[in-house]
PDB file of N, CA and C in Angstrom:
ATOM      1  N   UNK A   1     138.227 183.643  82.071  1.00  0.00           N
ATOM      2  CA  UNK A   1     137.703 184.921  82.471  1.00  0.00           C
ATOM      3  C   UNK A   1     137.768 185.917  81.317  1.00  0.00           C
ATOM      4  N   UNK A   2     138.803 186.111  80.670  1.00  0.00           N
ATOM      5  CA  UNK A   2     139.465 187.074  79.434  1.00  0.00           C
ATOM      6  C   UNK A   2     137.710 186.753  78.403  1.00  0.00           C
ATOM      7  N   UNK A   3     137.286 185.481  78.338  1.00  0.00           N
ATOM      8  CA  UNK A   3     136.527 185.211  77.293  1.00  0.00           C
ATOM      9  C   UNK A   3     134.623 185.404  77.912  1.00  0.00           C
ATOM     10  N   UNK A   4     134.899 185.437  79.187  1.00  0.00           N
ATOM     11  CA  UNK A   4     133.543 185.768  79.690  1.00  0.00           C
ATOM     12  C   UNK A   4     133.727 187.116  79.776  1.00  0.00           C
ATOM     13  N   UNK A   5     134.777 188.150  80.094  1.00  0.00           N
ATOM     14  CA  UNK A   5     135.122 189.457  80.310  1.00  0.00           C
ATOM     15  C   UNK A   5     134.346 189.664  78.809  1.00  0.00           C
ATOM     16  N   UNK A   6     134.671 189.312  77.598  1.00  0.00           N
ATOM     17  CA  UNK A   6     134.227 189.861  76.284  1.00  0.00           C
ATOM     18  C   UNK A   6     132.781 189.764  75.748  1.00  0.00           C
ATOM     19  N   UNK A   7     132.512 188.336  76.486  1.00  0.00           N
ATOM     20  CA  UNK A   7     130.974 187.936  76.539  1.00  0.00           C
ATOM     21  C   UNK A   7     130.028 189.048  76.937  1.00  0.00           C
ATOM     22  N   UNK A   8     130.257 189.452  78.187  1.00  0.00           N
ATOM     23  CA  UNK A   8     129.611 190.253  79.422  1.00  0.00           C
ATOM     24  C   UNK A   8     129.707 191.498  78.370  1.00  0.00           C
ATOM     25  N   UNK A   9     131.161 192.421  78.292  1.00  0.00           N
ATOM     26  CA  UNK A   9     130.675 193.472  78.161  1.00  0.00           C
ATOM     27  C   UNK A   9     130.393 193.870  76.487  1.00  0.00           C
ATOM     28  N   UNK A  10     130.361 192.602  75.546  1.00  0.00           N
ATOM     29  CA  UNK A  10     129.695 193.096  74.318  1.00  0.00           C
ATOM     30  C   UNK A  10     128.266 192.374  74.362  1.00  0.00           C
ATOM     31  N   UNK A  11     127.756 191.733  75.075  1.00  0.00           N
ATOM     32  CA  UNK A  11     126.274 191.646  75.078  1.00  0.00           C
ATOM     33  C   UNK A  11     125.412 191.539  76.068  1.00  0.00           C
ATOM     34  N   UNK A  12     125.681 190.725  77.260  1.00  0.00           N
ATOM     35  CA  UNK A  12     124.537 190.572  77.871  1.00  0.00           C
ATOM     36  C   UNK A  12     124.487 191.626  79.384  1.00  0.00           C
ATOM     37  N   UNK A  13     125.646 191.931  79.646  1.00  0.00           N
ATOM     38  CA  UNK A  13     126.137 192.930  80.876  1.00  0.00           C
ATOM     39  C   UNK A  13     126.963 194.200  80.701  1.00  0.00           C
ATOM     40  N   UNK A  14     127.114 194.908  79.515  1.00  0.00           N
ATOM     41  CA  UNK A  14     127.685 195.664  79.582  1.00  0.00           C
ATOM     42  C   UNK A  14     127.184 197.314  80.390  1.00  0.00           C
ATOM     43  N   UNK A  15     125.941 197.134  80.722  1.00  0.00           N
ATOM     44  CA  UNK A  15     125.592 198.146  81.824  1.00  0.00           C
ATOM     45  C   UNK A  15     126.247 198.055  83.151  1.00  0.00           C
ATOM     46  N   UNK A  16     126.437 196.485  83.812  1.00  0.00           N
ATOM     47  CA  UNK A  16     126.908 196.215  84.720  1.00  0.00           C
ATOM     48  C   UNK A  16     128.719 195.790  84.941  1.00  0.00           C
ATOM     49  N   UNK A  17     129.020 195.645  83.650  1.00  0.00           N
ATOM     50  CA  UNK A  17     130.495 194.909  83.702  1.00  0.00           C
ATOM     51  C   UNK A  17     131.109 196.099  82.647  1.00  0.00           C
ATOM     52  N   UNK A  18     131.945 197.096  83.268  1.00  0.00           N
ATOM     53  CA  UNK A  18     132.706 197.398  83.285  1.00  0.00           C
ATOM     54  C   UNK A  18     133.890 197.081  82.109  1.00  0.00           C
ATOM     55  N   UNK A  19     134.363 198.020  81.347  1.00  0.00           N
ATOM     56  CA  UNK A  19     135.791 197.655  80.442  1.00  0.00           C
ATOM     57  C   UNK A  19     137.054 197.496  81.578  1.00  0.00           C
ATOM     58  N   UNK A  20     136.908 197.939  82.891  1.00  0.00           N
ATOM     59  CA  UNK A  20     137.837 197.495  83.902  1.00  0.00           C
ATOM     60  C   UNK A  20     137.874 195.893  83.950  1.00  0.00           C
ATOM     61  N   UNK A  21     137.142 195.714  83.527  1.00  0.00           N
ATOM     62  CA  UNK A  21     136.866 193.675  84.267  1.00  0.00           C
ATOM     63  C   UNK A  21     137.480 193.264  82.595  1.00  0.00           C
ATOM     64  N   UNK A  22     137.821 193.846  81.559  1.00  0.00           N
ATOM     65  CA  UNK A  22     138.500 193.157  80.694  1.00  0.00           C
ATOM     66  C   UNK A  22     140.208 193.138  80.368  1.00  0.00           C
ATOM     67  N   UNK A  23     140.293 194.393  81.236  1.00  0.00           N
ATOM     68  CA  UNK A  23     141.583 194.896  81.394  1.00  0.00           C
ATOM     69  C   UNK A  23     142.415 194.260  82.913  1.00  0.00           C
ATOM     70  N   UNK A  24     141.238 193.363  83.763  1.00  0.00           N
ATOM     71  CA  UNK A  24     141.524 192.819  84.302  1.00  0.00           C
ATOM     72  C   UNK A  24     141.635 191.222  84.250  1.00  0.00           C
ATOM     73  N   UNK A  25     141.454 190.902  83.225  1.00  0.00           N
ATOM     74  CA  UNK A  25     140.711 189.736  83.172  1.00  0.00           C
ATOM     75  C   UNK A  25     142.058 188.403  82.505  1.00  0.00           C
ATOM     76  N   UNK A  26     142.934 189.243  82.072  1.00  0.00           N
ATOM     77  CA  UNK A  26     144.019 188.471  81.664  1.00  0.00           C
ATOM     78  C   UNK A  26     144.943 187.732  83.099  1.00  0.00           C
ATOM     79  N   UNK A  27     144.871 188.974  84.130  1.00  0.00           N
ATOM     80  CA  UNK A  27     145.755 188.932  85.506  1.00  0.00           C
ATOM     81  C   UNK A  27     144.352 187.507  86.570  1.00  0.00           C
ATOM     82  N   UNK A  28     143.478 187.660  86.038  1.00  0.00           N
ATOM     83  CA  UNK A  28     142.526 186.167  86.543  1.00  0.00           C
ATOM     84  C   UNK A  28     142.926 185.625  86.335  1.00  0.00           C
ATOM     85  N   UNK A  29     142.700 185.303  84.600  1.00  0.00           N
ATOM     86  CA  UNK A  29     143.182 183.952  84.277  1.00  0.00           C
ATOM     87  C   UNK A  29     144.502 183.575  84.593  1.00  0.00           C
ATOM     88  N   UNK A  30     145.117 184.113  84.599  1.00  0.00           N
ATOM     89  CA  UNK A  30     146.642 184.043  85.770  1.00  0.00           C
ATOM     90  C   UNK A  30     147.076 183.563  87.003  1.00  0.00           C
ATOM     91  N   UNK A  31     145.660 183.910  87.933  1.00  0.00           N
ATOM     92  CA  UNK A  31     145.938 183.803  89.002  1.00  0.00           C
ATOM     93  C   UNK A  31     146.527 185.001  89.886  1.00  0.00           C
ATOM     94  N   UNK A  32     146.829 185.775  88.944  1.00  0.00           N
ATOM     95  CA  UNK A  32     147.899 187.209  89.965  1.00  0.00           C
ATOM     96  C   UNK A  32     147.131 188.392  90.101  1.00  0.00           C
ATOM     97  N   UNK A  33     146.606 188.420  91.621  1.00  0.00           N
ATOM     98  CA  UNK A  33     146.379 189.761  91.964  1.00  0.00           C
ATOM     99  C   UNK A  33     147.489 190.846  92.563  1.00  0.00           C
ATOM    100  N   UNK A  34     148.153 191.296  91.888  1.00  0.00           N
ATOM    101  CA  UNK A  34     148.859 192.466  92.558  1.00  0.00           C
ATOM    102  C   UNK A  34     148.458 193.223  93.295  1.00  0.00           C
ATOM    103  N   UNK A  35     148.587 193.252  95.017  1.00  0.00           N
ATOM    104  CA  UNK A  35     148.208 194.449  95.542  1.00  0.00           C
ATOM    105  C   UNK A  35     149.100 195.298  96.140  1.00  0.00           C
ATOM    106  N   UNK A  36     150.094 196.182  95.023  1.00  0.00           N
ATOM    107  CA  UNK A  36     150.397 197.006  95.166  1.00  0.00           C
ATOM    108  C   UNK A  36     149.948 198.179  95.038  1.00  0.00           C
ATOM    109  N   UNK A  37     148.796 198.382  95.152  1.00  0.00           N
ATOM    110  CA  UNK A  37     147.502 199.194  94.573  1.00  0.00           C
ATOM    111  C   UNK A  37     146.435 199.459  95.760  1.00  0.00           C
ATOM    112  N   UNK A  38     146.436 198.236  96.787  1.00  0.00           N
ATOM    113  CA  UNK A  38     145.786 198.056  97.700  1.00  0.00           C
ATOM    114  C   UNK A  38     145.662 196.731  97.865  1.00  0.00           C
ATOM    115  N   UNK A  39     145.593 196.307  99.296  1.00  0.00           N
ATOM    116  CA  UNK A  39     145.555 194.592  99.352  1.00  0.00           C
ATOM    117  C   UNK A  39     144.068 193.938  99.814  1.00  0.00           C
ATOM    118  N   UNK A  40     144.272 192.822 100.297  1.00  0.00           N
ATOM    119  CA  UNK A  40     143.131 192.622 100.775  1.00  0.00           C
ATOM    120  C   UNK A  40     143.042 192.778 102.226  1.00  0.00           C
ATOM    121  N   UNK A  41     143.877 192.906 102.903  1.00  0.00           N
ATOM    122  CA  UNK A  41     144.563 193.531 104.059  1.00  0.00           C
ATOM    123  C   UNK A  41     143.927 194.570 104.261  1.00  0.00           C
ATOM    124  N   UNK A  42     144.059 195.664 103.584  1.00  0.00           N
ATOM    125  CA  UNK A  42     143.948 197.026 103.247  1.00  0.00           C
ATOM    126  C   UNK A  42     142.405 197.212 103.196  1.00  0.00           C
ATOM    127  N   UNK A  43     142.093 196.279 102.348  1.00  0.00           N
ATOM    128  CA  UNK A  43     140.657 196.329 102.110  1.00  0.00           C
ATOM    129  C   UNK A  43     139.705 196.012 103.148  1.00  0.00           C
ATOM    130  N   UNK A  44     140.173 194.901 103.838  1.00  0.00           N
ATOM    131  CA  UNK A  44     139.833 194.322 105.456  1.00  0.00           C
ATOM    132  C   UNK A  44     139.432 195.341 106.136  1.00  0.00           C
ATOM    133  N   UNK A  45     140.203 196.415 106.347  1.00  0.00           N
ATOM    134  CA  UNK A  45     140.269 197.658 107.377  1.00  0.00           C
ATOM    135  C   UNK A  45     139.175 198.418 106.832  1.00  0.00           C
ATOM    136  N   UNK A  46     138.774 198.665 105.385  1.00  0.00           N
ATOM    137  CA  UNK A  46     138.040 199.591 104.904  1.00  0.00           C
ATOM    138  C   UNK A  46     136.832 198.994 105.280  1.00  0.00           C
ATOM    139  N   UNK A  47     136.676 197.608 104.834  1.00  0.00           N
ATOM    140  CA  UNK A  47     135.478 197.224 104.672  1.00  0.00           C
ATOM    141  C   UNK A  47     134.694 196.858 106.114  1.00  0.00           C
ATOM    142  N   UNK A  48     136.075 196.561 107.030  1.00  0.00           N
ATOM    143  CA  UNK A  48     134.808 196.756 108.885  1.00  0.00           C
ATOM    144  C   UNK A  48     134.424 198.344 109.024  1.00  0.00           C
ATOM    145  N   UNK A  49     135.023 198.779 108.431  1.00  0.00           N
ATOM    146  CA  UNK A  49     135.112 200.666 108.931  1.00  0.00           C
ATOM    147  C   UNK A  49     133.513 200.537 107.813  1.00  0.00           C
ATOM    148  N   UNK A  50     133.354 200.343 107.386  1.00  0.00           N
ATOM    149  CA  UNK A  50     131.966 200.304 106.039  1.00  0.00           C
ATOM    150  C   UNK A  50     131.194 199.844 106.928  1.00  0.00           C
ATOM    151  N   UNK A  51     130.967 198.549 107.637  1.00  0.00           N
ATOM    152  CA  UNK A  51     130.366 198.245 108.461  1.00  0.00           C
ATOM    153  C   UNK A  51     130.056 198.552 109.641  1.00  0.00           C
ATOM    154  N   UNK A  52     130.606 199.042 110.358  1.00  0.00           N
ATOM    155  CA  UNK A  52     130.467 199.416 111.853  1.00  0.00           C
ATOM    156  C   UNK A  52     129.716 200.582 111.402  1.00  0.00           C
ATOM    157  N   UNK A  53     130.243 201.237 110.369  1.00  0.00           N
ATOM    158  CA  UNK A  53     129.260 202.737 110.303  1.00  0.00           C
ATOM    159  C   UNK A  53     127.767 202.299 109.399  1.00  0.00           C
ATOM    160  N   UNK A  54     128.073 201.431 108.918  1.00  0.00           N
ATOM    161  CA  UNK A  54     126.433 200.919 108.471  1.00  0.00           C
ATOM    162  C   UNK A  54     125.719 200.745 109.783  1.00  0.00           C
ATOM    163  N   UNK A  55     126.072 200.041 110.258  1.00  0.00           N
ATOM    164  CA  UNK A  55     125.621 199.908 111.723  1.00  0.00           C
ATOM    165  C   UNK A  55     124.871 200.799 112.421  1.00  0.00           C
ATOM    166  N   UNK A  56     126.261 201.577 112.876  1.00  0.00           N
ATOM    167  CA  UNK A  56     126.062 202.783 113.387  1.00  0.00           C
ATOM    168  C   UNK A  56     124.619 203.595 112.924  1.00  0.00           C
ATOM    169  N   UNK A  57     124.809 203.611 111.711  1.00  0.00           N
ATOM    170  CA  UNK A  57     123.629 205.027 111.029  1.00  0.00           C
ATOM    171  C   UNK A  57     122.094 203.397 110.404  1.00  0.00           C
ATOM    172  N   UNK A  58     122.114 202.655 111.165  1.00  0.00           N
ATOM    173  CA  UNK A  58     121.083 202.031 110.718  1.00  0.00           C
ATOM    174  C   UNK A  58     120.516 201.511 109.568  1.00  0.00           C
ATOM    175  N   UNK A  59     121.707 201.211 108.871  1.00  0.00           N
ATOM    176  CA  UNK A  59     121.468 200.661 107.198  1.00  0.00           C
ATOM    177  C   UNK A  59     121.859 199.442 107.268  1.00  0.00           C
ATOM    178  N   UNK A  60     121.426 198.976 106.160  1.00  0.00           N
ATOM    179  CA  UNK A  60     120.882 197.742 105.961  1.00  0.00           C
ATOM    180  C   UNK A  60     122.621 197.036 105.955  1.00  0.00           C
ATOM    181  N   UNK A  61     123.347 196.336 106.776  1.00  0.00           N
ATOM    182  CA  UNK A  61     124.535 195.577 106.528  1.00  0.00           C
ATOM    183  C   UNK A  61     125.125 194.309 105.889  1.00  0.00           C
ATOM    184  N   UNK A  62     123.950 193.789 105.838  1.00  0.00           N
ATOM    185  CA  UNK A  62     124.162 192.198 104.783  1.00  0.00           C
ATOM    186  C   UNK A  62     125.578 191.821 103.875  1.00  0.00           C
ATOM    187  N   UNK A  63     125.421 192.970 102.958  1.00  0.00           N
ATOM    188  CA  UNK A  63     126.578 193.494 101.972  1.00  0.00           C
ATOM    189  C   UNK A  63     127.669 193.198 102.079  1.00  0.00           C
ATOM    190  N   UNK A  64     128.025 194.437 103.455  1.00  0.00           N
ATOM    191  CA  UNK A  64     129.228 194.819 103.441  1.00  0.00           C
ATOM    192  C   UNK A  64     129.972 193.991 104.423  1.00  0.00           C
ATOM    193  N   UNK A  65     128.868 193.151 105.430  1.00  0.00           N
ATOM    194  CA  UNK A  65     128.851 192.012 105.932  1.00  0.00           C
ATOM    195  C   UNK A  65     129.701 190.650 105.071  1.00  0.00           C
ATOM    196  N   UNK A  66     128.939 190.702 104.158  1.00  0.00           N
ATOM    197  CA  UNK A  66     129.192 189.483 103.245  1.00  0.00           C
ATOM    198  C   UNK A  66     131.057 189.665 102.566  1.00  0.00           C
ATOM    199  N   UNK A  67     130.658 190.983 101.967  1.00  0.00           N
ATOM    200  CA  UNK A  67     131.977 191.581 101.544  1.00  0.00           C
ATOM    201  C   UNK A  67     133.387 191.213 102.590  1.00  0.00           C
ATOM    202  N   UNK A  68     133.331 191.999 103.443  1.00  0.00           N
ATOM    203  CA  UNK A  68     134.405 191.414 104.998  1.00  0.00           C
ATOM    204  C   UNK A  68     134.331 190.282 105.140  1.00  0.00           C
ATOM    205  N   UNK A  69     133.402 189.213 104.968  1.00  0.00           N
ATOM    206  CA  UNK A  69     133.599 187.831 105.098  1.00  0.00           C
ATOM    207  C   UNK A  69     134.491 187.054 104.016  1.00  0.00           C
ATOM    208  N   UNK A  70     134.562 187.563 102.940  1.00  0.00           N
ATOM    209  CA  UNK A  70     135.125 187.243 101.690  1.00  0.00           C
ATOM    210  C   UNK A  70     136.311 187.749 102.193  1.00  0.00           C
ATOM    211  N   UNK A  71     136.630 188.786 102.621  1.00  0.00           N
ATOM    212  CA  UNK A  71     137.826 188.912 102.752  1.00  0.00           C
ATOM    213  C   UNK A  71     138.554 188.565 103.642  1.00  0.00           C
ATOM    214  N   UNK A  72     137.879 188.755 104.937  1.00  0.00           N
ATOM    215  CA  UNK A  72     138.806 186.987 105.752  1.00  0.00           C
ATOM    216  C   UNK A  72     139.092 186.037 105.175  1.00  0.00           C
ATOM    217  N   UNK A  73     138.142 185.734 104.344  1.00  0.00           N
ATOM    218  CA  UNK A  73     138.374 184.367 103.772  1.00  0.00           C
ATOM    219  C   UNK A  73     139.497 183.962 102.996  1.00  0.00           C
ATOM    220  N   UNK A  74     139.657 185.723 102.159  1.00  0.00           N
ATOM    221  CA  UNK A  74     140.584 185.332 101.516  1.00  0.00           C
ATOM    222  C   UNK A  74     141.861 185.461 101.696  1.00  0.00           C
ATOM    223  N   UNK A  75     142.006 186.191 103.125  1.00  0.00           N
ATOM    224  CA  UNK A  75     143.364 186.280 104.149  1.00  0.00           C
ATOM    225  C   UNK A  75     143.706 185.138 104.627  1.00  0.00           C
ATOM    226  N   UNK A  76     142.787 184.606 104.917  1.00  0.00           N
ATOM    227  CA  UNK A  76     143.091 182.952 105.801  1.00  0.00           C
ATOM    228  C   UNK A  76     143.862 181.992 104.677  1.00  0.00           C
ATOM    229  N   UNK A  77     143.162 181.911 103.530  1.00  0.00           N
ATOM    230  CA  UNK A  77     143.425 181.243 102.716  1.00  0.00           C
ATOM    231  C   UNK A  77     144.968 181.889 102.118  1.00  0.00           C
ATOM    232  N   UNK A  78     146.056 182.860 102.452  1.00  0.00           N
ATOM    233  CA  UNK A  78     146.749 183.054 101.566  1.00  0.00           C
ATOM    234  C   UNK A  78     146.976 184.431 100.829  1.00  0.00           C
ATOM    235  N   UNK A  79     145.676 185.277 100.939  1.00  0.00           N
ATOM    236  CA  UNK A  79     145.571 186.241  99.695  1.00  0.00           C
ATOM    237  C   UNK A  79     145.682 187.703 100.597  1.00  0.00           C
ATOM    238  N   UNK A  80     146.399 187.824 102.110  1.00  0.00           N
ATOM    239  CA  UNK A  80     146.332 188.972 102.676  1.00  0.00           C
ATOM    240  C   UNK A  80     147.129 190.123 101.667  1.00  0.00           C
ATOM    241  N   UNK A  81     147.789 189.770 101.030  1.00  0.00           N
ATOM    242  CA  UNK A  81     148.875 190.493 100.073  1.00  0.00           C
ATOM    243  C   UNK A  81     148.408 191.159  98.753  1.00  0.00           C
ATOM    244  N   UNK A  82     147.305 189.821  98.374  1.00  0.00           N
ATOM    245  CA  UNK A  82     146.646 190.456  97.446  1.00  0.00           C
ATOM    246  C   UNK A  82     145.597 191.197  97.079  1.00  0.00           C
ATOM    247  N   UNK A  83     145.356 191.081  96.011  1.00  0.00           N
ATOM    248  CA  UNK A  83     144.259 192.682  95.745  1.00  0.00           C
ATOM    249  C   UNK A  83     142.850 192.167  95.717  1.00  0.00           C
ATOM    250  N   UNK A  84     141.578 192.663  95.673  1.00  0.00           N
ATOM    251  CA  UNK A  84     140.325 192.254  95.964  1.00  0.00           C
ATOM    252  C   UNK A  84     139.890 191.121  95.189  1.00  0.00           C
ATOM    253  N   UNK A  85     140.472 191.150  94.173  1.00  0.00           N
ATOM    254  CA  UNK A  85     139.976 190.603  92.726  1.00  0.00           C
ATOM    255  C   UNK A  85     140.281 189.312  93.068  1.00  0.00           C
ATOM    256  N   UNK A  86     141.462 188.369  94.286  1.00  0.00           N
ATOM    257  CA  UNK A  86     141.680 187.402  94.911  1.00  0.00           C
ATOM    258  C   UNK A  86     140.516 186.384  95.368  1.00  0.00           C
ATOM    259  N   UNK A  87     139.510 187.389  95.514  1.00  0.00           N
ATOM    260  CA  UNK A  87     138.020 186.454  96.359  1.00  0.00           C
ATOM    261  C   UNK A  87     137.483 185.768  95.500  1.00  0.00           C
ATOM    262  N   UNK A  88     138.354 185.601  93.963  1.00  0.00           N
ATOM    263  CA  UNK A  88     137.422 185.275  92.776  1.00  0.00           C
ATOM    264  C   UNK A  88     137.711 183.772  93.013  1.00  0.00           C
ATOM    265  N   UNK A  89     139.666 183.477  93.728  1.00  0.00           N
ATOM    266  CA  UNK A  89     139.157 181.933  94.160  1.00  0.00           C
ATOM    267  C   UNK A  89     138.682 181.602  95.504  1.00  0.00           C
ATOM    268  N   UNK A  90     138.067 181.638  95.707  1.00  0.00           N
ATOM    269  CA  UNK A  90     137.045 181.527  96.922  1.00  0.00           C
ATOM    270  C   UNK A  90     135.469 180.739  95.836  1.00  0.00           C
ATOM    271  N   UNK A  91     135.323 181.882  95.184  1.00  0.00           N
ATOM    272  CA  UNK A  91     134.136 181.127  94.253  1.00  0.00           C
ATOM    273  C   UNK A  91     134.632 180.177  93.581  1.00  0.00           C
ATOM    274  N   UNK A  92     135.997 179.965  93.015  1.00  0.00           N
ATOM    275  CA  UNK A  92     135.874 179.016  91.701  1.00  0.00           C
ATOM    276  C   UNK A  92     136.100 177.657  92.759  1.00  0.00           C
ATOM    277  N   UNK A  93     136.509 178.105  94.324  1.00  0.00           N
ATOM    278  CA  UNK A  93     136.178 176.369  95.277  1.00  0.00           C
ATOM    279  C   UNK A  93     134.674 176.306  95.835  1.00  0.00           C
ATOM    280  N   UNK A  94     134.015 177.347  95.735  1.00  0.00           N
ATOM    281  CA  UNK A  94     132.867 176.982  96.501  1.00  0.00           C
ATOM    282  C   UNK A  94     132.087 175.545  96.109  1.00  0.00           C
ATOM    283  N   UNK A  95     131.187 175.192  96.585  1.00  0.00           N
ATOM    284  CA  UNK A  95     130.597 174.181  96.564  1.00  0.00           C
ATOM    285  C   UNK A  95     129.587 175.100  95.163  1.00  0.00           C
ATOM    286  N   UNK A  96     129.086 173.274  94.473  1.00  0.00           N
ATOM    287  CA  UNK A  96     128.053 174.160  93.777  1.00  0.00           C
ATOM    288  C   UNK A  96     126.840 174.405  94.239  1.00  0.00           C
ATOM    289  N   UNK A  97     126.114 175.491  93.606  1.00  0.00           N
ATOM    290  CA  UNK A  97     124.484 176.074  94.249  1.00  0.00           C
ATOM    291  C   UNK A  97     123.391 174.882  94.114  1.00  0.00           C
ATOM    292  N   UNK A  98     122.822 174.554  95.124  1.00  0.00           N
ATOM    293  CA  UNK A  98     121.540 173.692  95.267  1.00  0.00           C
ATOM    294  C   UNK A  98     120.727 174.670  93.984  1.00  0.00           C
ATOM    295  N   UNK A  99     119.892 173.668  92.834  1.00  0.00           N
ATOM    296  CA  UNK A  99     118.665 174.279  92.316  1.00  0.00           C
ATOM    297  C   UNK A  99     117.647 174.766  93.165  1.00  0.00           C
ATOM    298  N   UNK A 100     116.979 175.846  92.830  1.00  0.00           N
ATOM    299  CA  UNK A 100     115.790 175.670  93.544  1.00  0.00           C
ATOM    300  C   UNK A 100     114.087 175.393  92.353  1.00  0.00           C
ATOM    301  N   UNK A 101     113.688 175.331  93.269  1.00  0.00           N
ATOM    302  CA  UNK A 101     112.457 175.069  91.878  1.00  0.00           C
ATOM    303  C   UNK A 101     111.796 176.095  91.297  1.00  0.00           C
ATOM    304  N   UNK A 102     112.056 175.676  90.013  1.00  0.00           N
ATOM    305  CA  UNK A 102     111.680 177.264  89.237  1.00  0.00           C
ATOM    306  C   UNK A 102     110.039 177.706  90.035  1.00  0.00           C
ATOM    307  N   UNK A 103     110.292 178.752  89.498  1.00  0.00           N
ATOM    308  CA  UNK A 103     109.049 180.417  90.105  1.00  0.00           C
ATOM    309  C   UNK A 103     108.201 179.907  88.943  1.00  0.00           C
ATOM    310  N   UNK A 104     106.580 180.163  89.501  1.00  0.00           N
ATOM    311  CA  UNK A 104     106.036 179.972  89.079  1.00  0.00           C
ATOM    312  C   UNK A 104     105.253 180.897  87.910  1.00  0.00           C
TER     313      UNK A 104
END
C-alpha cells in the first residue's frame, strides 16, 4: 500500500488520493486500524443515519448503501473495533472481477 500510496499521489491520482492515504498507508501494510479515533462500530451508526435520511429526502442511496454493507461486513468479520480503513481487507479477499468485453 505505502508504494501504491506514492504511485497514486505523485502521478496518476493525486487529484483524487489524498497525502492522508500516505500517512496512512504504513498502518495498511500492517494490518492495524486503530479506532480510537472512531470505529467501525461508530461508523455503522453514522452511515444507516446517512441512509435512512437519503431515503427520507429522495436521493439516490446505492452509496451509502454499499458503504453500510462494507461495514457489516467488516464487523462480522472481526473489525467492529476498528477504524474504516479495515474494509480494505474485505477487498484484498474478494473474489476477482469477471472481465467484461472491452467498449467499443
Amino acid at each position: 500500500m505505502t508504494k501504491f500510496a506514492e504511485l497514486a499521489l505523485g502521478w496518476f491520482m493525486p487529484s483524487v488520493v489524498t497525502a492522508s492515504l500516505a500517512a496512512q498507508a504504513p498502518a495498511i501494510d500492517e494490518r492495524h486500524y486503530p479506532g480510537d479515533m472512531g470505529s467501525m462500530e461508530m461508523n455503522l451508526t453514522a452511515l444507516e443515519h446517512i441512509l435512512r435520511t437519503s431515503e427520507e429526502q429522495d436521493v439516490h442511496t446505492a452509496l451509502p448503501r454499499q458503504m453500510r454493507e462494507f461495514a457489516e461486513q467488516a464487523i462480522a468479520t472481526g473489525h467492529g473495533g476498528d477504524n474504516y480503513l479495515a474494509v480494505i481487507e474485505l477487498f484484498k479477499k474478494a473474489a476477482p472481477a469477471r472481465r467484461s468485453a472491452p467498449r467499443p
